[in-house]
Protein backbone atom coordinates (compact mmCIF):
# COMPACT_ATOMS: atom_id res chain seq x y z
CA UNK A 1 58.67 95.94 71.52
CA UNK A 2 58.14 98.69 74.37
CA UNK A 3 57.79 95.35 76.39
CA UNK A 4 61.34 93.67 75.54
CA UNK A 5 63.27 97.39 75.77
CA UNK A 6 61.60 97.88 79.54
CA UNK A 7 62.56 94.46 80.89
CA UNK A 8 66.04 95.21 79.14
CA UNK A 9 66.31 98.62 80.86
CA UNK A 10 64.84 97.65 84.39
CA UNK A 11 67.57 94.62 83.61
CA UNK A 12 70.23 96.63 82.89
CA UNK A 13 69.15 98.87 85.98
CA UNK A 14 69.74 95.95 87.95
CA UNK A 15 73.17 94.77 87.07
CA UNK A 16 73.94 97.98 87.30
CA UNK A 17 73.47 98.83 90.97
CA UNK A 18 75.11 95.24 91.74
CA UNK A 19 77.78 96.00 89.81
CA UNK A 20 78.37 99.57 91.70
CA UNK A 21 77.49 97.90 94.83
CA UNK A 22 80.31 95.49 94.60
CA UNK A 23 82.97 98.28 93.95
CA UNK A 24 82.19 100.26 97.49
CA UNK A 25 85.76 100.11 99.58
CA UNK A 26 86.14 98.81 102.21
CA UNK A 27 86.56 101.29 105.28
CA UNK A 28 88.33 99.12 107.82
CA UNK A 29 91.73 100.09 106.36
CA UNK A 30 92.47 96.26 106.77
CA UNK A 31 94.81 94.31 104.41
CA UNK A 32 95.21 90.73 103.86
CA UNK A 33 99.42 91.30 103.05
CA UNK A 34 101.69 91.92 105.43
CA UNK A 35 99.04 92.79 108.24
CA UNK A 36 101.89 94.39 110.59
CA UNK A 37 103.01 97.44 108.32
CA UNK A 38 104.61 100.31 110.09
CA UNK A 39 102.47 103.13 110.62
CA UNK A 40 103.16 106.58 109.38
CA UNK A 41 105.39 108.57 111.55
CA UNK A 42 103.36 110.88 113.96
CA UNK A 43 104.05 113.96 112.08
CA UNK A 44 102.57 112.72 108.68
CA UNK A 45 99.38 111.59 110.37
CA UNK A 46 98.79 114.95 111.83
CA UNK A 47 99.49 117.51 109.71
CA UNK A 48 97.69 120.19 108.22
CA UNK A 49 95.45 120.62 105.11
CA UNK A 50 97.56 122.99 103.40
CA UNK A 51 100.39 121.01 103.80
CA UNK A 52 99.38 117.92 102.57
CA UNK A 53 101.42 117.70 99.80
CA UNK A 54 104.53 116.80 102.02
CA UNK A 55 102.49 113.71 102.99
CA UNK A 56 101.87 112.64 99.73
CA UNK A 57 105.52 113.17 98.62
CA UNK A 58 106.84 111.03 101.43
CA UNK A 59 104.29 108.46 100.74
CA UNK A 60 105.25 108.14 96.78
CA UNK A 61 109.17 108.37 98.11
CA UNK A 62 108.29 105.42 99.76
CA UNK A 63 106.36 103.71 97.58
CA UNK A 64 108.79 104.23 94.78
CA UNK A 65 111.69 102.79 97.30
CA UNK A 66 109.42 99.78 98.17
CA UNK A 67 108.70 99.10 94.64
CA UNK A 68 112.65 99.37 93.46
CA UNK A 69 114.28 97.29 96.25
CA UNK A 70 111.60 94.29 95.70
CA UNK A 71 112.97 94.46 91.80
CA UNK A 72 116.76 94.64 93.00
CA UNK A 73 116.51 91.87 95.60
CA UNK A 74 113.71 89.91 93.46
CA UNK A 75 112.36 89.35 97.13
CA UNK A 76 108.76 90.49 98.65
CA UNK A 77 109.11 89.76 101.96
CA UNK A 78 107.00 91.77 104.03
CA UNK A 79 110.35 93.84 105.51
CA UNK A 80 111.17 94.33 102.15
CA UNK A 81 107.87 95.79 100.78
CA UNK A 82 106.83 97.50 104.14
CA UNK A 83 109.95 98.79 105.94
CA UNK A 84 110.26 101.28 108.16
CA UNK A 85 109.77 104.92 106.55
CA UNK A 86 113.06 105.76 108.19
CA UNK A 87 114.78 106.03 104.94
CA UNK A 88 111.78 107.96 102.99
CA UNK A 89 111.91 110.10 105.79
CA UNK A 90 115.19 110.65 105.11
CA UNK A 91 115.23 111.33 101.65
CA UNK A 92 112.85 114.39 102.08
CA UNK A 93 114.44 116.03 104.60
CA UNK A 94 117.57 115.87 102.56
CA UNK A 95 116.26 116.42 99.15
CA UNK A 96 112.74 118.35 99.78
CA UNK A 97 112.76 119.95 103.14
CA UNK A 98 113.49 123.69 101.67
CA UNK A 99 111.64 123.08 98.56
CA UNK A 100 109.18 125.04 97.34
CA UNK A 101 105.34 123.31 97.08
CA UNK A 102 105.57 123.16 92.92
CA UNK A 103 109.04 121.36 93.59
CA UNK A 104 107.13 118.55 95.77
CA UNK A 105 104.58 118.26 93.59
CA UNK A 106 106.97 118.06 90.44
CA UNK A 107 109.38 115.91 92.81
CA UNK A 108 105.80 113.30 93.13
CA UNK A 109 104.98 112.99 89.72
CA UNK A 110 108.57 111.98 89.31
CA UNK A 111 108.21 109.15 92.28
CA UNK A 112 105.29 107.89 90.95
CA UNK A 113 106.52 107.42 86.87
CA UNK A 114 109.58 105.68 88.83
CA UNK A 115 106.91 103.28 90.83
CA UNK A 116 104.68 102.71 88.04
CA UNK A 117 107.35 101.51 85.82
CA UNK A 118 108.47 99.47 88.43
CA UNK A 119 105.30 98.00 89.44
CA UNK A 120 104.44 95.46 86.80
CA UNK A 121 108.12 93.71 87.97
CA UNK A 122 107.43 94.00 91.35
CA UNK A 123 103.82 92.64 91.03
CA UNK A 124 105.33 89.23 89.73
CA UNK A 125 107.36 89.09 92.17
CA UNK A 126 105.18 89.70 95.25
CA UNK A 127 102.34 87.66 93.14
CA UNK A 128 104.93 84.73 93.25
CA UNK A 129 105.43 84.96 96.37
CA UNK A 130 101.57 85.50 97.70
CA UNK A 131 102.17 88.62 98.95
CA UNK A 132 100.52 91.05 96.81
């Protein structure tokens, strides 16, 4: 008996660190969709710690955007899912710029609901198409 449970844990052991091993990221940053995205504007790339949360609000802006305008157009080109972030951009100077931190972070959650719900319809799409 002591037999059968040590081969089953030093089994179990095993699987286990292939399993783990198998879900380490990658760290190139590489994609195999849409290889030629648009970078981050220069100011999002390079800004501080404490102010991170503007990055991450003008990321979900995006994201949310992206998401909504594949669903509208039922297309997933890659101009379509990656545009410029001209009009994200835009949106958080108009909407965010004097806002207080809680507001961005309450403004995020918000993005993100809006691009979850989305996702699953722009998923199909994109899938469809190869391009997600």
């Amino acid at each position: 008996m002591r037999t059968a449970l040590l081969c089953i844990s030093i089994t179990v052991v095993g699987f286990s660190a292939a399993a783990e091993r198998d879900l380490v990221p990658s760290l190139d940053g590489t994609s195999d969709v849409c290889i030629d995205r648009p970078a981050e504007p220069e100011w999002m790339q390079n800004i501080t710690v404490r102010e991170a949360f503007k990055r991450v609000l003008v990321q979900d802006i995006y994201r949310a955007q992206n998401l909504e305008r594949i669903v509208e157009t039922g297309s997933c080109s890659c101009d379509t899912r990656f545009p410029s972030w001209g009009a994200a951009e835009t949106e958080f100077r108009d909407r965010f710029a004097t806002t207080e931190r809680w507001e961005m972070l309450e403004a995020s959650d918000t993005y993100n609901r809006r691009a979850n719900a989305l996702r699953p319809d722009a998923m199909a799409i994109c899938e469809a198409e190869g391009n997600w």
